[in-house]
C-alpha atoms as a PDB file:
ATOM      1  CA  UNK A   1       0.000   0.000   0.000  1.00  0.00           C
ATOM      2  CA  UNK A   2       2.807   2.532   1.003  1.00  0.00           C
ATOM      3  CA  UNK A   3       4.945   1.940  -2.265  1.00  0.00           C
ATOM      4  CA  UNK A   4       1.662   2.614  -4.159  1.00  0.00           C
ATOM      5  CA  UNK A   5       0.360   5.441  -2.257  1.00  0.00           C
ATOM      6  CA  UNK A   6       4.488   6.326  -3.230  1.00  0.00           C
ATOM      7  CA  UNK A   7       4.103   5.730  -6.979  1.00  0.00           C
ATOM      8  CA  UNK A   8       1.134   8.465  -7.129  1.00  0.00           C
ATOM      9  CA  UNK A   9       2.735  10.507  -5.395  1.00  0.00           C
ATOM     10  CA  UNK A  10       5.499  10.685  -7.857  1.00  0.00           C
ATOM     11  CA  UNK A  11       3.197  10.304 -10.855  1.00  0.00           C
ATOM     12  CA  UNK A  12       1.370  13.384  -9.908  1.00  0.00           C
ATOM     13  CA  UNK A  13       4.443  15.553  -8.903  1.00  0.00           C
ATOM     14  CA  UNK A  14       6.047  14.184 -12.093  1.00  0.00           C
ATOM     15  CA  UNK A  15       2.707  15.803 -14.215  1.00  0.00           C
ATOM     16  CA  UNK A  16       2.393  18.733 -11.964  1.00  0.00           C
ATOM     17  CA  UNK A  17       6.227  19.621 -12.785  1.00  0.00           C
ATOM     18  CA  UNK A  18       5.795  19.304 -16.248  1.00  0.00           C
ATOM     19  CA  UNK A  19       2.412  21.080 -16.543  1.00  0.00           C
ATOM     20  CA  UNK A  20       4.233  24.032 -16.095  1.00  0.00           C
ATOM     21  CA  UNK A  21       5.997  23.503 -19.558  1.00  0.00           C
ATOM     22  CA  UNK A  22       5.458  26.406 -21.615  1.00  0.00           C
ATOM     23  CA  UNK A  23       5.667  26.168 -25.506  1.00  0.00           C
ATOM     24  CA  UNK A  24       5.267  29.236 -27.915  1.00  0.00           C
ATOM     25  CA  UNK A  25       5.621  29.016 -31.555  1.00  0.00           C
ATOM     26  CA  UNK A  26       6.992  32.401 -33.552  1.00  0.00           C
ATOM     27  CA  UNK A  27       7.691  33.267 -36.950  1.00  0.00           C
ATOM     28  CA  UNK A  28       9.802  36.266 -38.059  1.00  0.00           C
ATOM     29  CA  UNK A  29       6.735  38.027 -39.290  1.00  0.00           C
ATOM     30  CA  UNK A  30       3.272  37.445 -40.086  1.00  0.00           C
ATOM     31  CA  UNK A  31       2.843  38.996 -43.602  1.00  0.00           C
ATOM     32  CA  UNK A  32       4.736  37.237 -45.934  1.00  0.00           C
ATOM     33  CA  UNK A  33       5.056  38.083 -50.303  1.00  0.00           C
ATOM     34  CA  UNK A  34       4.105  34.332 -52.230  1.00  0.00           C
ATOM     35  CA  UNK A  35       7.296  32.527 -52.275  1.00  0.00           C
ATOM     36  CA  UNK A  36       9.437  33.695 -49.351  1.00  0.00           C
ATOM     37  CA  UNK A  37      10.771  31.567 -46.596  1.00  0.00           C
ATOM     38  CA  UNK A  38       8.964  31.582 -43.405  1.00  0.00           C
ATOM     39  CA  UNK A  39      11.297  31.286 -40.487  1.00  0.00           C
ATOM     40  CA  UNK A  40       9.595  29.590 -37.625  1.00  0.00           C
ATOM     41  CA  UNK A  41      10.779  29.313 -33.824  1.00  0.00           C
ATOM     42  CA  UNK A  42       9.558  26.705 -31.675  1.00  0.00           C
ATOM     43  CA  UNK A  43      10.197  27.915 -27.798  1.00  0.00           C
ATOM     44  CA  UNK A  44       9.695  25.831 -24.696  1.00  0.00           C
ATOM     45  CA  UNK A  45      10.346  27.248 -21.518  1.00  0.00           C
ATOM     46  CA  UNK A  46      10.418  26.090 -17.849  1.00  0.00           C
ATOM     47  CA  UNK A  47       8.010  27.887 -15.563  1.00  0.00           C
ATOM     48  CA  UNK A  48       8.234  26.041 -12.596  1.00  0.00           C
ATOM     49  CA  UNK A  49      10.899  26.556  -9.661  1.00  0.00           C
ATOM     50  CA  UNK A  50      12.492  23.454  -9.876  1.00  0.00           C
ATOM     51  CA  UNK A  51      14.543  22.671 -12.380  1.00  0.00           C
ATOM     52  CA  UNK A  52      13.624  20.114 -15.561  1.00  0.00           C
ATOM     53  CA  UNK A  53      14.800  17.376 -17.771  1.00  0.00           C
ATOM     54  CA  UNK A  54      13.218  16.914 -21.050  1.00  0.00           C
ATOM     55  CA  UNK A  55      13.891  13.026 -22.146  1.00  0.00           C
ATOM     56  CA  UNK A  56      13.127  12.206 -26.085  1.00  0.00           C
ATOM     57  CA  UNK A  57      12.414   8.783 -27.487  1.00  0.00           C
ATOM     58  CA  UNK A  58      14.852   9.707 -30.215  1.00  0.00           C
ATOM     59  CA  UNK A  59      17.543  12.541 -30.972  1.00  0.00           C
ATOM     60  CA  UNK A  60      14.554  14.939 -32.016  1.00  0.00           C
ATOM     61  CA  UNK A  61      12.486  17.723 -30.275  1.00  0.00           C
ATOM     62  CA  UNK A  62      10.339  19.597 -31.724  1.00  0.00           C
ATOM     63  CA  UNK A  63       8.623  19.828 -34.827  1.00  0.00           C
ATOM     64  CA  UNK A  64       5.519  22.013 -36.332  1.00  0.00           C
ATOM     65  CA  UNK A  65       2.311  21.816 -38.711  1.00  0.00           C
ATOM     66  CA  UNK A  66       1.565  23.815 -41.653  1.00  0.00           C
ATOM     67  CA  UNK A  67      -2.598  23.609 -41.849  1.00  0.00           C
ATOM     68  CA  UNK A  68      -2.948  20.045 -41.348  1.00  0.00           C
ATOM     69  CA  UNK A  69       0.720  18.429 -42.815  1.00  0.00           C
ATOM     70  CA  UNK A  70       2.744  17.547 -40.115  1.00  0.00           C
ATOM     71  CA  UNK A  71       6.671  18.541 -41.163  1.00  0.00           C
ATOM     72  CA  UNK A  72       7.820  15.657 -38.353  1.00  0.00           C
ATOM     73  CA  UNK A  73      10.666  15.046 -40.573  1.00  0.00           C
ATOM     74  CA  UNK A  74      11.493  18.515 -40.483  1.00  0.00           C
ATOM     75  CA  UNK A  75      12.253  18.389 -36.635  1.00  0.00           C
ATOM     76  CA  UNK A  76      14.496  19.713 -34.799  1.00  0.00           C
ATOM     77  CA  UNK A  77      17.410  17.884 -33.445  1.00  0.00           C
ATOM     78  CA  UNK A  78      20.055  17.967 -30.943  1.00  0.00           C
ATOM     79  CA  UNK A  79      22.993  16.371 -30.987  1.00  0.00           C
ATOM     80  CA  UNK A  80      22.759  13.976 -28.477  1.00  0.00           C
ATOM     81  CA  UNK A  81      20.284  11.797 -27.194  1.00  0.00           C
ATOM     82  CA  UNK A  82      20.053  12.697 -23.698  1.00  0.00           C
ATOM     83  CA  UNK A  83      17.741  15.357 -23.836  1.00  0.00           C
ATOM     84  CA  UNK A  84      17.991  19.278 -22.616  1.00  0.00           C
ATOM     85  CA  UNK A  85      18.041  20.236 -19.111  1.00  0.00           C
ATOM     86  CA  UNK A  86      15.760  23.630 -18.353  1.00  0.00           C
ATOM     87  CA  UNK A  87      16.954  25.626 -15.143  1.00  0.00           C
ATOM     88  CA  UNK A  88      13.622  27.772 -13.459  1.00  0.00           C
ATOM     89  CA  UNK A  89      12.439  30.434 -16.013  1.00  0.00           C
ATOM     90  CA  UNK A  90      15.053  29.490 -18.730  1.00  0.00           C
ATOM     91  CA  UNK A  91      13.870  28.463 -22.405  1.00  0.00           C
ATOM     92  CA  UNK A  92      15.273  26.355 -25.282  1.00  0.00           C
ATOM     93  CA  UNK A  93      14.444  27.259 -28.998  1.00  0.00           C
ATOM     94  CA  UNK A  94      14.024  25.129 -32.019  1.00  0.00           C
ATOM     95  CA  UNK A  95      13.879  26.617 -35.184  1.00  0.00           C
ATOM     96  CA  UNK A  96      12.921  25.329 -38.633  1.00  0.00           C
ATOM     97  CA  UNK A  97      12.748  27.041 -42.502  1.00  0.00           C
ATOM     98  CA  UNK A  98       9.655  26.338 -44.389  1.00  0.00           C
ATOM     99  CA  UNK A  99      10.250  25.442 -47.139  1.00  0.00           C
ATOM    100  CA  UNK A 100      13.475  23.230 -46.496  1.00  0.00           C
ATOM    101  CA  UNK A 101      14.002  21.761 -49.346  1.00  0.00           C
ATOM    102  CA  UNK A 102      12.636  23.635 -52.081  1.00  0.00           C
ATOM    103  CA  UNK A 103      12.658  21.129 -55.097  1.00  0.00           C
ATOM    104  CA  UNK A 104       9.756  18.971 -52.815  1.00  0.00           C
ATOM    105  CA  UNK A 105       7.865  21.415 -51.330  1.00  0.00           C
ATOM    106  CA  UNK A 106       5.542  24.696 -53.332  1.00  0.00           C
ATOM    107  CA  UNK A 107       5.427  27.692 -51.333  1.00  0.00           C
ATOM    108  CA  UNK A 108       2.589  28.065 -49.628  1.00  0.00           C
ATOM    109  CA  UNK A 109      -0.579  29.309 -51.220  1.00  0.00           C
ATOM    110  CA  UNK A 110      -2.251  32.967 -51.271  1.00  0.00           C
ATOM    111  CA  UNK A 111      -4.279  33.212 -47.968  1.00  0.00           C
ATOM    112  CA  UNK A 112      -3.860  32.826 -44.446  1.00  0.00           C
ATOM    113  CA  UNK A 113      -2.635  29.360 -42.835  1.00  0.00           C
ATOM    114  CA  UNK A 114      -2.427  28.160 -39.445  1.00  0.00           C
ATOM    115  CA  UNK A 115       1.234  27.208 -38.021  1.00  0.00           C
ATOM    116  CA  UNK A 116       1.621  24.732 -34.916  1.00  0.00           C
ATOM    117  CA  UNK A 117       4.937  24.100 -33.094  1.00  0.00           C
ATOM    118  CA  UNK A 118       5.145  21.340 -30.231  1.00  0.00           C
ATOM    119  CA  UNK A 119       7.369  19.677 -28.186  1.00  0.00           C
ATOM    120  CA  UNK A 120       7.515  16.299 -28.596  1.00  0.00           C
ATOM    121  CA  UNK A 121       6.660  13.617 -26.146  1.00  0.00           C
ATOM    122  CA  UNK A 122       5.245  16.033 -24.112  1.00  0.00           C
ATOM    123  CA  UNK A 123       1.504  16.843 -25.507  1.00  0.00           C
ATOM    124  CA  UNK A 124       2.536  20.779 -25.521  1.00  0.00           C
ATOM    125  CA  UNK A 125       1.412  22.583 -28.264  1.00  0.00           C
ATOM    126  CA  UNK A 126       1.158  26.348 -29.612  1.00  0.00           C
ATOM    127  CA  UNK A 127      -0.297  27.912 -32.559  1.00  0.00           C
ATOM    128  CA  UNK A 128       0.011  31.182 -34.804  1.00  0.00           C
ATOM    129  CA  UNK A 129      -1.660  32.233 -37.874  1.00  0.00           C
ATOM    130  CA  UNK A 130       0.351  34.109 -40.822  1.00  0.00           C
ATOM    131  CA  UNK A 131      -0.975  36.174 -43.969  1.00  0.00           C
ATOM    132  CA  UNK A 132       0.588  35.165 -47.550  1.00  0.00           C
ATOM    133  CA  UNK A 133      -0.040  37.610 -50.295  1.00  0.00           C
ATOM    134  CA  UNK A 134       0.543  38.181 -53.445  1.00  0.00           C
ATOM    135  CA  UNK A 135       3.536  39.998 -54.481  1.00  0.00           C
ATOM    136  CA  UNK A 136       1.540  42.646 -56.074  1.00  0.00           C
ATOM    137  CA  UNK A 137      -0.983  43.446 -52.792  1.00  0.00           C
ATOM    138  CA  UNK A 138       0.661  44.146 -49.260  1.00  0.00           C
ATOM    139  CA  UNK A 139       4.536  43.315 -49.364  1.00  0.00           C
ATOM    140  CA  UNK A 140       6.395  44.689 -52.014  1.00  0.00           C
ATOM    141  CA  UNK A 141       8.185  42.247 -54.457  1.00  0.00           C
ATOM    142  CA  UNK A 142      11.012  40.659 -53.096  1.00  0.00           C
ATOM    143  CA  UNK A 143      12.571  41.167 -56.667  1.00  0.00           C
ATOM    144  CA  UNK A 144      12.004  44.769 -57.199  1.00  0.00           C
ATOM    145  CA  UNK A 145      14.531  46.995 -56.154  1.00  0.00           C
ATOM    146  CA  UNK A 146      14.123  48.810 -52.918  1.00  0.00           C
ATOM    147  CA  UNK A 147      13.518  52.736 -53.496  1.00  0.00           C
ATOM    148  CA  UNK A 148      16.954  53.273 -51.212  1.00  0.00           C
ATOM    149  CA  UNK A 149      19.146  51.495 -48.872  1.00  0.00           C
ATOM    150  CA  UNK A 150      18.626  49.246 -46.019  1.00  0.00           C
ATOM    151  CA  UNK A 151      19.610  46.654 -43.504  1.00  0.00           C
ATOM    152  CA  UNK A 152      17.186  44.366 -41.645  1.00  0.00           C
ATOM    153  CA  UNK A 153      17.876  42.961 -38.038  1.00  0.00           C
ATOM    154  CA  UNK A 154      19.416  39.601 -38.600  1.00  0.00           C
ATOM    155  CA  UNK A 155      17.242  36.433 -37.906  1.00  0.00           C
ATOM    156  CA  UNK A 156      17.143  34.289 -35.677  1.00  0.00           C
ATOM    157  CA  UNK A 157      18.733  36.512 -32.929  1.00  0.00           C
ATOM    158  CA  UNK A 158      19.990  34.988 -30.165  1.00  0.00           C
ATOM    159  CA  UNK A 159      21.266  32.069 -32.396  1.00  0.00           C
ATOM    160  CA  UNK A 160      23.947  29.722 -32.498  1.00  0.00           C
ATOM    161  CA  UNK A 161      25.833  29.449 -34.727  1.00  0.00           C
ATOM    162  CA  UNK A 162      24.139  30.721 -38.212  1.00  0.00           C
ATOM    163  CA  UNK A 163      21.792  33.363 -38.958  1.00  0.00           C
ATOM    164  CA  UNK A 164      20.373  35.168 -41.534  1.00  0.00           C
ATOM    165  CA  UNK A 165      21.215  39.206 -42.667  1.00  0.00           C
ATOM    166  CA  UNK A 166      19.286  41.229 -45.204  1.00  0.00           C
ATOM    167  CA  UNK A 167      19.540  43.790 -47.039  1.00  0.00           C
ATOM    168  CA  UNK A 168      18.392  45.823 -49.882  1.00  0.00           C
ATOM    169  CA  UNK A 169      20.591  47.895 -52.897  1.00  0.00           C
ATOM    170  CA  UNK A 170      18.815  50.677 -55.082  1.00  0.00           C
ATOM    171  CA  UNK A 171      21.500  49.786 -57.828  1.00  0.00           C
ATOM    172  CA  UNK A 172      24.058  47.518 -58.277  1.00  0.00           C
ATOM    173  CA  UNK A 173      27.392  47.907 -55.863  1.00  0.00           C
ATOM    174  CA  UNK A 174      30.078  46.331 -53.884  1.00  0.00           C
ATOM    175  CA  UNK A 175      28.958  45.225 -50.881  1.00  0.00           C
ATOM    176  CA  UNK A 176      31.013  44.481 -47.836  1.00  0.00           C
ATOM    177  CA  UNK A 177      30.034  42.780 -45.059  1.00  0.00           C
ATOM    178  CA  UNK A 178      31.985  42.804 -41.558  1.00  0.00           C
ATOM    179  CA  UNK A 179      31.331  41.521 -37.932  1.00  0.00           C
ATOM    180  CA  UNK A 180      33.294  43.784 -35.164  1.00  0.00           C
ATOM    181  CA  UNK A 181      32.945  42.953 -31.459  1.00  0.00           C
ATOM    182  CA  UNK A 182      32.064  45.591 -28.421  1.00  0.00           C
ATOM    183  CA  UNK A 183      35.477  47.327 -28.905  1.00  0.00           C
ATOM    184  CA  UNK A 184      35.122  48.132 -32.468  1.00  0.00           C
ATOM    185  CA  UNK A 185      37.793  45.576 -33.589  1.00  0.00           C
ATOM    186  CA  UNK A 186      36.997  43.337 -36.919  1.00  0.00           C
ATOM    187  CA  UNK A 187      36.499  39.709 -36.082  1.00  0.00           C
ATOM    188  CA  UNK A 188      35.720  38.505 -39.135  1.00  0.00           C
ATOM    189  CA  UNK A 189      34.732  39.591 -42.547  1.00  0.00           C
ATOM    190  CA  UNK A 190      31.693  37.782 -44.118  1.00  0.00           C
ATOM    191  CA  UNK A 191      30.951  39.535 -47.290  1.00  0.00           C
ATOM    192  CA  UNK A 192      32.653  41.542 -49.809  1.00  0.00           C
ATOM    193  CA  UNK A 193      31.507  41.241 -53.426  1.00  0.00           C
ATOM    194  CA  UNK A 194      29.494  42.864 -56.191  1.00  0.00           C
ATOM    195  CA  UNK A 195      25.346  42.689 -55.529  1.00  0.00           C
ATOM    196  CA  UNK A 196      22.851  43.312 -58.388  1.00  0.00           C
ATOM    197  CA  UNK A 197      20.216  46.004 -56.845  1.00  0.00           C
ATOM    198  CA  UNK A 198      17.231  44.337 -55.103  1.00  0.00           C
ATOM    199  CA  UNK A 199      17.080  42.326 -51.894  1.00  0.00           C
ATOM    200  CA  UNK A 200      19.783  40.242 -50.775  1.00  0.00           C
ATOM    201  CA  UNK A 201      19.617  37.309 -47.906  1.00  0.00           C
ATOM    202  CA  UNK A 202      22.732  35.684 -46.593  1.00  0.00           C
ATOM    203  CA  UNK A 203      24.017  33.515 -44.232  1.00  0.00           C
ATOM    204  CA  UNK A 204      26.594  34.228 -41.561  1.00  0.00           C
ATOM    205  CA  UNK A 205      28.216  31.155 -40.117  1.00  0.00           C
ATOM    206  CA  UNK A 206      29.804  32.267 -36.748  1.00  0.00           C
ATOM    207  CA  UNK A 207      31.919  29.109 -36.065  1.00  0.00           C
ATOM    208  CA  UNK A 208      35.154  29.892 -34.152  1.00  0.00           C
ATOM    209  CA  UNK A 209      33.470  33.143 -32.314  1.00  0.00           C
ATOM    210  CA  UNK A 210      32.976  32.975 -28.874  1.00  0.00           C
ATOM    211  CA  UNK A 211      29.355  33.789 -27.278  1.00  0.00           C
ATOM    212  CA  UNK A 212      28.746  37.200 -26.836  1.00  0.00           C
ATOM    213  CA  UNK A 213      27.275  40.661 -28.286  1.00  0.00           C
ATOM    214  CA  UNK A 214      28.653  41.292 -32.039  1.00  0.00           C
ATOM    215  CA  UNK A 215      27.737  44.003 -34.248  1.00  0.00           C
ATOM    216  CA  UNK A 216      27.566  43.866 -37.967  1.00  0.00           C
ATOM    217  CA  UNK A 217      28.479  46.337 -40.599  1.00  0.00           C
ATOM    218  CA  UNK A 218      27.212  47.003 -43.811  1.00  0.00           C
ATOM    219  CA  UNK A 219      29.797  49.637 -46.425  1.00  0.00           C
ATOM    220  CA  UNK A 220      27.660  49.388 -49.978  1.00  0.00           C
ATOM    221  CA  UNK A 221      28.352  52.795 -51.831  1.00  0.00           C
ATOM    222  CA  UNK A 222      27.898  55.844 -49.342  1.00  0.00           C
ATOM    223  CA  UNK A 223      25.855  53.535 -47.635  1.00  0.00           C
ATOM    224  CA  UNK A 224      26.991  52.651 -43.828  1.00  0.00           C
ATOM    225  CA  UNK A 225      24.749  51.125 -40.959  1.00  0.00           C
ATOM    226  CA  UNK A 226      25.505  48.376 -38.450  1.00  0.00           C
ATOM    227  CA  UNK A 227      23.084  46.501 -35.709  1.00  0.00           C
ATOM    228  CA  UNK A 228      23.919  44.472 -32.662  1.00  0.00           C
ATOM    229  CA  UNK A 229      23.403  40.518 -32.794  1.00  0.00           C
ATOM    230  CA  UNK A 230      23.510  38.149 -30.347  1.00  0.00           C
ATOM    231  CA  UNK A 231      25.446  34.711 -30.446  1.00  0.00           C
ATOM    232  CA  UNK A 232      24.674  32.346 -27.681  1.00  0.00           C
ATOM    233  CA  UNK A 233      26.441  28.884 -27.789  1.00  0.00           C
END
């Protein structure tokens, strides 16, 4: 009787504990043009005040929904198998490109469409619903030029150990591309080639940098700017 009154106890501490599991899903906006890549976040966090183990059946975590398909091959995975450890108050992040691989998947349709990230294993769940429109109504065509410069906040920020920078060119320039640290000092030079004017997307791989706060610099022209960016390893 006392090692079953026991085993409740446990079982109900055990779902009490991880009731407290929070799970948001994000993308990077909620408007997109017909054809761009939707950047979606999958965040768990620990809202408890002890602290939690997350245990997977295999290497992955998380994964999300598009409307009704299930992208579970599109999950997120972690190196190892022996889960992530969440501390009171602290969250992980998995994040996923839709679409992947773009030879097997058409870009999602005019209208609005329902996104679900979850944690798996653990019944948690989170929804968001995004816009896509034509590239003629509400977001300007990715392909058009932009009407002057600019540089766009890098995505995903905090991330580890790529992320994405863009940027648009009113004509067609040299572009260069550095990464300084809170000093000033150059760390590491990521871009510096000729761009054809429109908007530009690239991908900064920060291997070899320690964690920290990083700024990055865009020279194209007369053109200078720079933002702050976050690596967290």
């Amino acid at each position: 009787m006392k090692i079953t009154i026991a085993f409740i106890i446990l079982c109900l501490t055990f779902e009490l504990s991880f009731s407290q599991l929070q799970i948001g899903v994000t993308t990077n906006k909620l408007k997109y043009t017909y054809g761009d890549t939707i950047n979606i976040s999958v965040i768990v966090t620990n809202l408890s005040s002890d602290t939690m183990r997350l245990v997977f059946g295999s290497s992955c975590q998380a994964n999300y929904y598009i409307d009704d398909f299930n992208f579970y091959y599109h999950t997120a995975c972690l190196a190892v198998l022996s889960g992530i450890i969440l501390a009171p108050n602290q969250s992980d992040t998995s994040y996923f490109e839709y679409p992947r691989y773009q030879s097997m998947f058409a870009p999602l349709s005019v209208g609005q469409h329902k996104v679900v990230g979850e944690i798996l294993n653990y019944g948690k769940s989170d929804t968001l619903v995004i816009e896509v429109v034509s590239s003629t109504v509400g977001v300007k065509n990715n392909l058009d030029p932009p009407p002057s410069f600019r540089l766009e906040q890098n995505y995903p920020n905090p991330f580890n150990p790529t992320t994405s920078i863009s940027f648009g060119l009113p004509f067609s320039c040299r572009v260069r591309l550095s990464i300084t640290n809170i000093l000033g000092e150059t760390v590491q030079t990521s871009i510096d080639q000729d761009f054809s004017a429109g908007n530009h997307i690239v991908r900064i791989n920060f291997n070899g940098l320690a964690s920290g706060i990083y700024f990055y610099k865009i020279d194209a022209g007369s053109y200078h700017e720079s933002k702050k960016l976050i690596l967290l390893k």
